[in-house]
N, C-alpha and C. Protein backbone atom coordinates (compact mmCIF):
# COMPACT_ATOMS: atom_id res chain seq x y z
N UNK A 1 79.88 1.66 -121.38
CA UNK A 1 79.64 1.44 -122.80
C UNK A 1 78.21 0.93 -122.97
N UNK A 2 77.26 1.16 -123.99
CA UNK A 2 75.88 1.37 -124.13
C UNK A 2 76.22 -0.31 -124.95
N UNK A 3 74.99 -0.77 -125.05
CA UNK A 3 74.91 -2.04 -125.79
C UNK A 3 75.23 -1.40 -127.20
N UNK A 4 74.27 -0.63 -127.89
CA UNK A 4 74.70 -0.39 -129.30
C UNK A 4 76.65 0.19 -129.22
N UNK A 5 77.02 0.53 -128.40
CA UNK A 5 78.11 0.81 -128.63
C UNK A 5 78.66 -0.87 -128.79
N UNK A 6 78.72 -1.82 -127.74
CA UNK A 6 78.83 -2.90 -127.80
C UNK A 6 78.89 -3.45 -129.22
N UNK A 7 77.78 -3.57 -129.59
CA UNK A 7 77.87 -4.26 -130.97
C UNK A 7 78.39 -3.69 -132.05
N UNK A 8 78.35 -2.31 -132.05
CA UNK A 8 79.49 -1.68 -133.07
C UNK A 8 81.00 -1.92 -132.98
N UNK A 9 81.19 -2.28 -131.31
CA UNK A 9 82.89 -2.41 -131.39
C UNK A 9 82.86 -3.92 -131.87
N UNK A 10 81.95 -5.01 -131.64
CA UNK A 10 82.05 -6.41 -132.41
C UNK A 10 82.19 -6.26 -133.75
N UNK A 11 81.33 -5.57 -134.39
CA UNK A 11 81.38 -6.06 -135.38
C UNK A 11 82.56 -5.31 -136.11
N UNK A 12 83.16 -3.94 -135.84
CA UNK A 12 84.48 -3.75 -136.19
C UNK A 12 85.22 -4.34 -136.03
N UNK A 13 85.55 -5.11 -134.48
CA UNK A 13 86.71 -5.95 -134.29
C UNK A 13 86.55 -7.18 -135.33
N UNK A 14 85.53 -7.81 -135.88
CA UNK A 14 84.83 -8.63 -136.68
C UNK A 14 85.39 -8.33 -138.49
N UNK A 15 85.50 -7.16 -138.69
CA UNK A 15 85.60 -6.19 -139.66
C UNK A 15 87.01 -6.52 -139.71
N UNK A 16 87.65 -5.76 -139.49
CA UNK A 16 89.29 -5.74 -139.29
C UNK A 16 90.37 -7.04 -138.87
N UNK A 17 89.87 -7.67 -137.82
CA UNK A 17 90.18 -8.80 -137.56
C UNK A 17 91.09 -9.69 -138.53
N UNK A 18 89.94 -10.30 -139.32
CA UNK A 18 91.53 -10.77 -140.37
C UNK A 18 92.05 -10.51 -141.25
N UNK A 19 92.00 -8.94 -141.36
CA UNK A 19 92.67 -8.56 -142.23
C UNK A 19 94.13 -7.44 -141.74
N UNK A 20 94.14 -7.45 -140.77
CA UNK A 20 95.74 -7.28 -139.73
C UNK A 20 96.46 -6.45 -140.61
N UNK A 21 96.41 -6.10 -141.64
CA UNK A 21 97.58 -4.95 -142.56
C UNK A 21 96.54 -3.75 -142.79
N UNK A 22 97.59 -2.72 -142.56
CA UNK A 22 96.54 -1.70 -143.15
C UNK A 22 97.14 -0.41 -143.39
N UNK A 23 96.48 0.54 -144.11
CA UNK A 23 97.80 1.52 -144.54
C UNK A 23 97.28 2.73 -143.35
N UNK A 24 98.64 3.02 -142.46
CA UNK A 24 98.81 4.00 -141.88
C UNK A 24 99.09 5.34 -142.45
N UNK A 25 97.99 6.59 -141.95
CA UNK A 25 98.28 7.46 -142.92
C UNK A 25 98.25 8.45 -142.03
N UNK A 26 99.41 9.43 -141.82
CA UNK A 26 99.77 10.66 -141.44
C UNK A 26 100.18 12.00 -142.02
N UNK A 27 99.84 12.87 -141.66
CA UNK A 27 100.14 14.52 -141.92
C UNK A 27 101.56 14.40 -142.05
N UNK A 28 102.41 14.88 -143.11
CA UNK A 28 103.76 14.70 -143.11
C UNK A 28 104.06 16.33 -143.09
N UNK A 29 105.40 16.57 -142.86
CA UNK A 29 105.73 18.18 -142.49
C UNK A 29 105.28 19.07 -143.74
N UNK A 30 105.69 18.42 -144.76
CA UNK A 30 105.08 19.22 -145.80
C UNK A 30 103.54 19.39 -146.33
N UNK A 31 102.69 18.70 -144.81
CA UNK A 31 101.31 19.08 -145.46
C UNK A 31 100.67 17.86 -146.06
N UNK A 32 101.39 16.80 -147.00
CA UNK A 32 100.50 15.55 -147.37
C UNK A 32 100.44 14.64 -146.30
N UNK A 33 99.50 13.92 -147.17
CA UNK A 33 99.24 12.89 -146.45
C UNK A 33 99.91 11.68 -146.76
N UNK A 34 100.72 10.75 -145.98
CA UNK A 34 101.56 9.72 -146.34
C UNK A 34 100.80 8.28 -146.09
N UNK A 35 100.72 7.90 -146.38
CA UNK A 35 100.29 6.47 -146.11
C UNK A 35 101.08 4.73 -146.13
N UNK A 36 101.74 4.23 -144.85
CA UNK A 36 102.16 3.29 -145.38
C UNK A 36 101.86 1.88 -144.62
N UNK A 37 102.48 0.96 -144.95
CA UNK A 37 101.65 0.17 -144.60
C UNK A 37 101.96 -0.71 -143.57
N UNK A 38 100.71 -0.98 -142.06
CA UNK A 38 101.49 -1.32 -140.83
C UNK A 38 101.10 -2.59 -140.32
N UNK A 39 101.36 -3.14 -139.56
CA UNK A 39 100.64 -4.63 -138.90
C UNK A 39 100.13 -3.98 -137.55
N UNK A 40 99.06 -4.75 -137.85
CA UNK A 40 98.29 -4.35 -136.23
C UNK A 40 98.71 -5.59 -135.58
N UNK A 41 98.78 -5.08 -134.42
CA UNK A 41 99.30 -5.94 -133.16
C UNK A 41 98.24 -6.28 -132.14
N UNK A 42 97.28 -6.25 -132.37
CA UNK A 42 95.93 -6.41 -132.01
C UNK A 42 94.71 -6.60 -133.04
N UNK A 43 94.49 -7.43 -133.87
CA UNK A 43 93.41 -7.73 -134.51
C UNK A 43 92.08 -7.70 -133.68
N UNK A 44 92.09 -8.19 -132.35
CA UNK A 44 90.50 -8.35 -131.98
C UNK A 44 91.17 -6.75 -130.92
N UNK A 45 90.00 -5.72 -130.57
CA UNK A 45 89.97 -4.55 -130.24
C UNK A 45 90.37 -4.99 -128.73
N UNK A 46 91.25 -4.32 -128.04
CA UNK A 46 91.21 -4.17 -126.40
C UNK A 46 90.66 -4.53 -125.63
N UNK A 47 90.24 -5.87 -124.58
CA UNK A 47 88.92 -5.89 -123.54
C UNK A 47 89.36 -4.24 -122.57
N UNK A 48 88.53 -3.92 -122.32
CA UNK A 48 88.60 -2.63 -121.53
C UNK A 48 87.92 -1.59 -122.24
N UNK A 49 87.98 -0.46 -121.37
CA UNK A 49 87.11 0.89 -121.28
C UNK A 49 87.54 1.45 -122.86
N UNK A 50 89.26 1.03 -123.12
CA UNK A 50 89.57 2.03 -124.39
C UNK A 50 89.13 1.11 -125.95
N UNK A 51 89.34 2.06 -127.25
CA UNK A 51 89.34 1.02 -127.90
C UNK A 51 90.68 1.41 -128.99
N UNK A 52 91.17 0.79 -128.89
CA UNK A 52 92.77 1.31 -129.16
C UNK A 52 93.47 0.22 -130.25
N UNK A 53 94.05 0.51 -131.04
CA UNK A 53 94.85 -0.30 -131.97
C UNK A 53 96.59 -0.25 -132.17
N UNK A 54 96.75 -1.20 -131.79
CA UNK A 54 97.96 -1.07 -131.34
C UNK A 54 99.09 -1.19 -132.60
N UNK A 55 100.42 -0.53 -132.61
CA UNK A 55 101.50 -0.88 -133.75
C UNK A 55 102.92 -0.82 -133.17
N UNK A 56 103.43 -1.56 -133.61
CA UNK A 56 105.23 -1.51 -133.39
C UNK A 56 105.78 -0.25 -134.94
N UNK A 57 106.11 0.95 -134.34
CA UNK A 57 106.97 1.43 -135.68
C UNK A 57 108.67 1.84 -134.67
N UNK A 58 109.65 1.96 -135.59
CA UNK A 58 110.90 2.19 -135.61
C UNK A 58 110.63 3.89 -134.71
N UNK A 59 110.96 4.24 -133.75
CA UNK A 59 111.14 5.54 -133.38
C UNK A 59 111.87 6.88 -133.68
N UNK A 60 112.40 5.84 -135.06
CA UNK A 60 113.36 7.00 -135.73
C UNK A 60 113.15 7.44 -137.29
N UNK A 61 111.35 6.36 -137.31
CA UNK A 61 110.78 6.74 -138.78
C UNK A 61 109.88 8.03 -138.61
N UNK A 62 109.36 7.95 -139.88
CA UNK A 62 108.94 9.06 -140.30
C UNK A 62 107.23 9.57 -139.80
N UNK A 63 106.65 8.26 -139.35
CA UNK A 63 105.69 8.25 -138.85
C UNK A 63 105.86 8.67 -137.78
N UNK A 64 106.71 8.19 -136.49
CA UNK A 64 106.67 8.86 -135.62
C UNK A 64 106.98 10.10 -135.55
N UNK A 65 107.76 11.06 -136.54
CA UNK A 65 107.71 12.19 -136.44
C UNK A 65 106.44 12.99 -137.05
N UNK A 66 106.15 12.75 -137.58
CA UNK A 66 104.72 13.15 -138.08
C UNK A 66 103.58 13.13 -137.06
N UNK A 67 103.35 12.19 -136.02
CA UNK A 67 102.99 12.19 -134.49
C UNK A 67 103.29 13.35 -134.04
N UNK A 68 104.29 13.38 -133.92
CA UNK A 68 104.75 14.53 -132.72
C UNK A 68 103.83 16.12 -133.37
N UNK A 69 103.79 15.74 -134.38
CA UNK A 69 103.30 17.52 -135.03
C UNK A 69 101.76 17.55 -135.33
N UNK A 70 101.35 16.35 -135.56
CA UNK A 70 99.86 15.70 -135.68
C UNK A 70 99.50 14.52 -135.38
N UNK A 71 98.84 14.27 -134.16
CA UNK A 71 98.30 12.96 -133.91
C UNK A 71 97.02 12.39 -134.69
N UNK A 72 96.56 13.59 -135.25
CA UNK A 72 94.99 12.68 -135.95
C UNK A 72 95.50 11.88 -137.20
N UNK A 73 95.11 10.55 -137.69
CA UNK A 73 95.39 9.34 -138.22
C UNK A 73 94.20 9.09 -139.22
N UNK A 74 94.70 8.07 -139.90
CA UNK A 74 93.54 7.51 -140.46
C UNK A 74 94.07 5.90 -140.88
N UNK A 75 92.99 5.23 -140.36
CA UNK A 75 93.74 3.79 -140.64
C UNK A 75 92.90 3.09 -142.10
N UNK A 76 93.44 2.71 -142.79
CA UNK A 76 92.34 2.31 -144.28
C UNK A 76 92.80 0.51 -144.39
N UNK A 77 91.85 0.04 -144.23
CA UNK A 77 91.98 -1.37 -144.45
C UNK A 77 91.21 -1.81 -145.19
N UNK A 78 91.70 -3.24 -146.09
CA UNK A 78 90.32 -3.41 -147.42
C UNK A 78 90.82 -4.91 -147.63
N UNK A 79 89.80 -5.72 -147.67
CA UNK A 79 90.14 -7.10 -147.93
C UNK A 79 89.26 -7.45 -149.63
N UNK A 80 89.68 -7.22 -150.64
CA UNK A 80 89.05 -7.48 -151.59
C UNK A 80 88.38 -8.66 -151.98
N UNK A 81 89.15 -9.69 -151.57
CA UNK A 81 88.51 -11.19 -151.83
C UNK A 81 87.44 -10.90 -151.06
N UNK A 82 86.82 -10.42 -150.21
CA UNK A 82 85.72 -10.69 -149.12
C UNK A 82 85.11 -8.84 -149.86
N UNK A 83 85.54 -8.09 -150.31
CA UNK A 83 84.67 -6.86 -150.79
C UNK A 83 84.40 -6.25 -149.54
N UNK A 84 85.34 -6.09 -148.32
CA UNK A 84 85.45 -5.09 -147.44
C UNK A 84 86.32 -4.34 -147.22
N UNK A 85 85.88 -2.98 -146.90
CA UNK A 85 86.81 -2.22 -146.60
C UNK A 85 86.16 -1.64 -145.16
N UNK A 86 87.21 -0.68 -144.76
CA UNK A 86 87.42 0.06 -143.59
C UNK A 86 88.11 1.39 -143.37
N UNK A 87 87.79 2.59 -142.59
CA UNK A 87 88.48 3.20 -143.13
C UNK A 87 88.29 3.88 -141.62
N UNK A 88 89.42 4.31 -141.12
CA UNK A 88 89.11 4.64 -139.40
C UNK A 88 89.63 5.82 -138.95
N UNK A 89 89.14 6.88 -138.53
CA UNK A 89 90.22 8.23 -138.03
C UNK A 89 90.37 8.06 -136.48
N UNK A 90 91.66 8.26 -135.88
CA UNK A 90 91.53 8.41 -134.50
C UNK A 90 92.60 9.11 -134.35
N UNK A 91 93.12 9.06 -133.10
CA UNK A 91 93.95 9.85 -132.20
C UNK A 91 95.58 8.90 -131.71
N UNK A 92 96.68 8.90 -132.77
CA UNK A 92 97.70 8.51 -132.36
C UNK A 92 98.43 8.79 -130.95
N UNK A 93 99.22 7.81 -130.35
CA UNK A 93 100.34 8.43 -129.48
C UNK A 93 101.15 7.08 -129.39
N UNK A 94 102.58 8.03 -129.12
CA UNK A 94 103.79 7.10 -128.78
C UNK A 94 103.95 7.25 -126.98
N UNK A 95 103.41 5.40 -127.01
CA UNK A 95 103.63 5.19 -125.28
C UNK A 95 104.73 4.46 -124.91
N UNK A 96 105.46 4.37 -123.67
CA UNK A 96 106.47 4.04 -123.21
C UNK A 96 105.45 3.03 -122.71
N UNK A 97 105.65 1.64 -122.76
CA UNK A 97 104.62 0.84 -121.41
C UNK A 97 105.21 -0.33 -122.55
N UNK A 98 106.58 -0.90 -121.07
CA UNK A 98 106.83 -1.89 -121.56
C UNK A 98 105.91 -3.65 -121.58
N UNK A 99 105.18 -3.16 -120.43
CA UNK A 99 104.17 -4.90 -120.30
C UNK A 99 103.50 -4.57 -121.40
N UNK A 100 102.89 -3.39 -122.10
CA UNK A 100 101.56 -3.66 -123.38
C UNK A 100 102.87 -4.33 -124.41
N UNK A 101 104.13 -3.81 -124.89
CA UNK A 101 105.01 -4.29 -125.89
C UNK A 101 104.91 -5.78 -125.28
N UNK A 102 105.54 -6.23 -124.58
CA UNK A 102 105.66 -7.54 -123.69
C UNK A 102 104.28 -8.44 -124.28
N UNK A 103 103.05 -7.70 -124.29
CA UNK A 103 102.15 -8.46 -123.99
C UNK A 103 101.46 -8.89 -125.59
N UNK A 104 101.89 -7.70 -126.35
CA UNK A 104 101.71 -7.77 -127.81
C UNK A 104 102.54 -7.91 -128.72
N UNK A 105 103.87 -8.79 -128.73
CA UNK A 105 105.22 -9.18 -128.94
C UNK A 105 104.80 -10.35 -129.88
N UNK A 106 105.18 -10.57 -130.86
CA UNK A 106 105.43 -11.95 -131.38
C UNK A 106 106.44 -12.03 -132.60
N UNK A 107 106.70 -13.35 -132.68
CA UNK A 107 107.92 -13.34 -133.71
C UNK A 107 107.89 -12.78 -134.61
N UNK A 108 107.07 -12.21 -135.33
CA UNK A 108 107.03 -11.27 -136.46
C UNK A 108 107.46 -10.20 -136.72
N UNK A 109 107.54 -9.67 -135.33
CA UNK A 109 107.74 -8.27 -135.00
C UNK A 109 109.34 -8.38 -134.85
N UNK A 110 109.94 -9.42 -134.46
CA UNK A 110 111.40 -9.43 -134.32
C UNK A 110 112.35 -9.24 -135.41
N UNK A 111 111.57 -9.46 -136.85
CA UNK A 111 112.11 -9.16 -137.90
C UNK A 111 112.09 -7.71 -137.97
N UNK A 112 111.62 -6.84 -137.63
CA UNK A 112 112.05 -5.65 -137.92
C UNK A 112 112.67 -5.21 -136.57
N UNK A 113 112.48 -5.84 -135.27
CA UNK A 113 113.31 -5.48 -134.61
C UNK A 113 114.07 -6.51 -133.38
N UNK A 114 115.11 -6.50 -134.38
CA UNK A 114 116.30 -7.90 -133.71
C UNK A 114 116.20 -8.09 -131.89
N UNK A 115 116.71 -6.47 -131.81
CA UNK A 115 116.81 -6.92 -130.03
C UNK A 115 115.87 -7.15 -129.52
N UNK A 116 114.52 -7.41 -130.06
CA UNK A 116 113.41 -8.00 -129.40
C UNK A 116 112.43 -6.93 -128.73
N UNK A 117 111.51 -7.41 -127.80
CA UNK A 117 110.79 -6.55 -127.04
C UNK A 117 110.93 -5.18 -126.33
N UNK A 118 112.57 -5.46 -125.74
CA UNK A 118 113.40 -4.46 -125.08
C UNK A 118 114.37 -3.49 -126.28
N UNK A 119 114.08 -3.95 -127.54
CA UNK A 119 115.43 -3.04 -128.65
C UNK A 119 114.17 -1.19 -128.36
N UNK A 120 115.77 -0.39 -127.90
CA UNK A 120 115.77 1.00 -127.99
C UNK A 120 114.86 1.59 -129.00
N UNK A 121 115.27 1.14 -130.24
CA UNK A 121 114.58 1.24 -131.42
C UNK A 121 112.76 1.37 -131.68
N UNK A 122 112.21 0.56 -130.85
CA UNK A 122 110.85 0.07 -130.85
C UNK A 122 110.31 1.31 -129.98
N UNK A 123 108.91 1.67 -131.07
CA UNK A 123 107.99 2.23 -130.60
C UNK A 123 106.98 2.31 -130.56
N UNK A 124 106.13 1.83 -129.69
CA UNK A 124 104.69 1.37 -129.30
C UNK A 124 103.55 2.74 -129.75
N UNK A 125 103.11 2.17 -130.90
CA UNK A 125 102.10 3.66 -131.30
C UNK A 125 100.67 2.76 -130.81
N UNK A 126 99.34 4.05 -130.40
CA UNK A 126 98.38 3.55 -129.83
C UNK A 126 97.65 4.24 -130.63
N UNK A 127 96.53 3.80 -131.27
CA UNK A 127 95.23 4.54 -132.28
C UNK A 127 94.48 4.46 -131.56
N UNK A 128 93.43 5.38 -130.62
CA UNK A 128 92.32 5.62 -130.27
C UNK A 128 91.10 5.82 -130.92
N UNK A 129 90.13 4.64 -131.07
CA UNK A 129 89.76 4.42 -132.74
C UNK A 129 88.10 5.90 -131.66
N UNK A 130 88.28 7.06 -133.07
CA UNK A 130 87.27 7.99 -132.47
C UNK A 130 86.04 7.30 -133.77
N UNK A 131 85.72 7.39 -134.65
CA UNK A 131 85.05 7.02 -136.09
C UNK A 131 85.62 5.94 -137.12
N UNK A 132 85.10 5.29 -137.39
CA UNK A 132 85.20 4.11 -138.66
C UNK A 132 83.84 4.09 -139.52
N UNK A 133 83.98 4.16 -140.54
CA UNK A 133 83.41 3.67 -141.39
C UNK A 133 83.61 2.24 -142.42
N UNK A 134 82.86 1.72 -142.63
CA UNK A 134 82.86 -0.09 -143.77
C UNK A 134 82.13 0.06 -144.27
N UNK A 135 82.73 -0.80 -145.76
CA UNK A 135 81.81 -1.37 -147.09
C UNK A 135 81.80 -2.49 -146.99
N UNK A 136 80.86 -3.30 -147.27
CA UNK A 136 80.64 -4.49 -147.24
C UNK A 136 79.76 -4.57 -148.00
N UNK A 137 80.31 -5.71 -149.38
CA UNK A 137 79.41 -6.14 -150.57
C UNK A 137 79.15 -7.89 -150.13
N UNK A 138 77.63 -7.85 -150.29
CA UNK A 138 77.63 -9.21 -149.55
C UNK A 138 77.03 -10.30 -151.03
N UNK A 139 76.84 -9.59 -152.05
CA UNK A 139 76.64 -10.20 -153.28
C UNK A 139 77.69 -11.04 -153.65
N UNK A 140 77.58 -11.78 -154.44
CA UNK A 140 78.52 -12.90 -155.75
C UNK A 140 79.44 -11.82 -156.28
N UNK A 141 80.04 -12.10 -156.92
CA UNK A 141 80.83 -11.41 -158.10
C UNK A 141 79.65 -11.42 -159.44
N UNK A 142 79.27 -12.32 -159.58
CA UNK A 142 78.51 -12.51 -161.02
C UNK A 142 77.15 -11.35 -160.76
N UNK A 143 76.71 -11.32 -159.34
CA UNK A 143 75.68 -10.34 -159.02
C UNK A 143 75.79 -9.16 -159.04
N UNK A 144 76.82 -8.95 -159.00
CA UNK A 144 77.91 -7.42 -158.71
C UNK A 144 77.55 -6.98 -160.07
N UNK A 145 78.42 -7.91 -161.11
CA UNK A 145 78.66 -7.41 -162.20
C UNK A 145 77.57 -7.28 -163.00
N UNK A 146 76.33 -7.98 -163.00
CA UNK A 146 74.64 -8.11 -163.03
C UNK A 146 74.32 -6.35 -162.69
N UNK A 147 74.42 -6.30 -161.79
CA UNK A 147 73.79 -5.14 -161.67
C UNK A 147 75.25 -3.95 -162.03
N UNK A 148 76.30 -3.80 -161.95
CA UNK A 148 76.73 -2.80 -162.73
C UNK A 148 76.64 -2.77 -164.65
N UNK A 149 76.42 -3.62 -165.47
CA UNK A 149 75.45 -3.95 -166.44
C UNK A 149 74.43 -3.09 -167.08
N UNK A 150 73.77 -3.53 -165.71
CA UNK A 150 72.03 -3.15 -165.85
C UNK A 150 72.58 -1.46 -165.66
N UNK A 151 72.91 -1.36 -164.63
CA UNK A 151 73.05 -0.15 -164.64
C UNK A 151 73.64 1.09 -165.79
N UNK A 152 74.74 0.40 -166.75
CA UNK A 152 75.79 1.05 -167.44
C UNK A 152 74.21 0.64 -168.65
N UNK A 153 73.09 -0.02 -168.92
CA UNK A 153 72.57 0.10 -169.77
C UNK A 153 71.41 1.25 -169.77
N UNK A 154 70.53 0.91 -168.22
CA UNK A 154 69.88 2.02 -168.14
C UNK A 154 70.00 3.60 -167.98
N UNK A 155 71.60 3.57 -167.76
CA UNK A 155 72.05 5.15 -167.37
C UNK A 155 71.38 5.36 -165.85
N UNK A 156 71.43 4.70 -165.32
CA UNK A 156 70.70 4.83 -163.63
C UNK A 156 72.13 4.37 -162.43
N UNK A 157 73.02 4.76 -162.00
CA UNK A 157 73.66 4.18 -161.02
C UNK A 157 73.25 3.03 -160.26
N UNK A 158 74.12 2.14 -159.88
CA UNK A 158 73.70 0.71 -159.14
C UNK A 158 73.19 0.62 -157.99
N UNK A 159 72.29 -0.26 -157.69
CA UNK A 159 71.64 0.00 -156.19
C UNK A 159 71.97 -1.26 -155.63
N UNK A 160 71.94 -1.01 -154.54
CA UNK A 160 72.09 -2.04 -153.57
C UNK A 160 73.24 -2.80 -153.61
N UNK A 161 74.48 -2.53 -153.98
CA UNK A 161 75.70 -2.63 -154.17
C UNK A 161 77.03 -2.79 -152.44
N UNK A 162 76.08 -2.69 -151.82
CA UNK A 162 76.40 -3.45 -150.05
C UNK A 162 76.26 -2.36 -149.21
N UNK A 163 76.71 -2.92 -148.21
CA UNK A 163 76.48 -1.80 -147.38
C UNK A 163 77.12 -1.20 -146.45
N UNK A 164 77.03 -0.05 -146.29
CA UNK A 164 77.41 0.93 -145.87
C UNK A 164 77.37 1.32 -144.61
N UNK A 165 78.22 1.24 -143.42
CA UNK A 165 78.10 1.96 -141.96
C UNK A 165 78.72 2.59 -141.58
N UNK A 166 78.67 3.19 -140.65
CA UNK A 166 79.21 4.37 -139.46
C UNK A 166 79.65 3.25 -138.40
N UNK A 167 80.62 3.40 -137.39
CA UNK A 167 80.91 2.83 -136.11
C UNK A 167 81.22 4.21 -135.26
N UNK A 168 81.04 4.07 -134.29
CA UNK A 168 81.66 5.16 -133.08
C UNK A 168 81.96 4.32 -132.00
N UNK A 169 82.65 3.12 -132.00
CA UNK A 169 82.97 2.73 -130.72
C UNK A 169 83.18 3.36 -129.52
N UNK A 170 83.53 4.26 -129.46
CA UNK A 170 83.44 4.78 -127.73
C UNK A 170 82.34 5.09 -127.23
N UNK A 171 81.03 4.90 -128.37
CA UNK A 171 79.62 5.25 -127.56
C UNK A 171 80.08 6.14 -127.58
């Protein structure tokens, strides 16, 4: 991994981090796109070679069948109080690997699935984050609205309204 790759996976993991919900969105048989909404089980990104985002879904929902016919994803996360968003495409799969469940287990997750770490039910989905993109408005609210204003008076669209990146974590 290149240093600039380095600091792109910080500051995504940085990005996403506390904001842990985010709407999972898959190719459904009929062609749309579904979107609903999942807990990441990993807020800070993977130490290691991959950069992967981990989820607990039911193996008998609808997401996982939508996997099986299309793995490309898109993860959309947005924290409004803070004026960030995120928006990530990668490469789903459903893995059998009971130490990563084991290792990314917490009581939260037991509410949707009683028998715990080991319930039949549970299925470990893995996002291979390929592209992300973030907004980040680093203005006030009162500055925001200052310059959408100015703007709605001069007939000129708003500038400098935050900013805008690309990530490619895998280098």
């Amino acid at each position: 991994m290149t240093a600039s790759s380095e600091i792109d996976r910080q500051h995504l993991a940085d990005l996403i981090g506390p904001m842990r919900f985010c709407l999972f969105i898959t190719r459904h048989e009929n062609g749309h796109l579904h979107g609903r909404p999942m807990t990441v089980q990993n807020p800070k990104l993977d130490d290691g070679s991959e950069d992967t985002l981990w989820f607990f879904m039911s193996r008998r929902s609808e997401p996982v069948a939508d996997l099986s016919r299309d793995a490309q994803v898109n993860l959309a996360f947005a924290d409004m109080d803070k004026d960030r968003y995120v928006s990530i495409a990668g490469q789903a799969r459903v893995l059998d690997d009971p130490t990563k469940v084991k290792q990314l287990w917490s009581p939260m997750a037991e509410a949707w699935f009683p028998q715990g770490a080991e319930d039949p039910d549970l299925a470990l989905v893995g996002v291979h984050i390929s592209h992300a993109d973030y907004w980040e408005v680093k203005d006030s609210k009162p500055v925001q609205v200052a310059k959408m204003l100015k703007a709605a008076v001069t007939g000129q669209p708003p500038k400098h309204m935050g900013e805008h990146g690309e990530l490619r974590p895998g280098g």
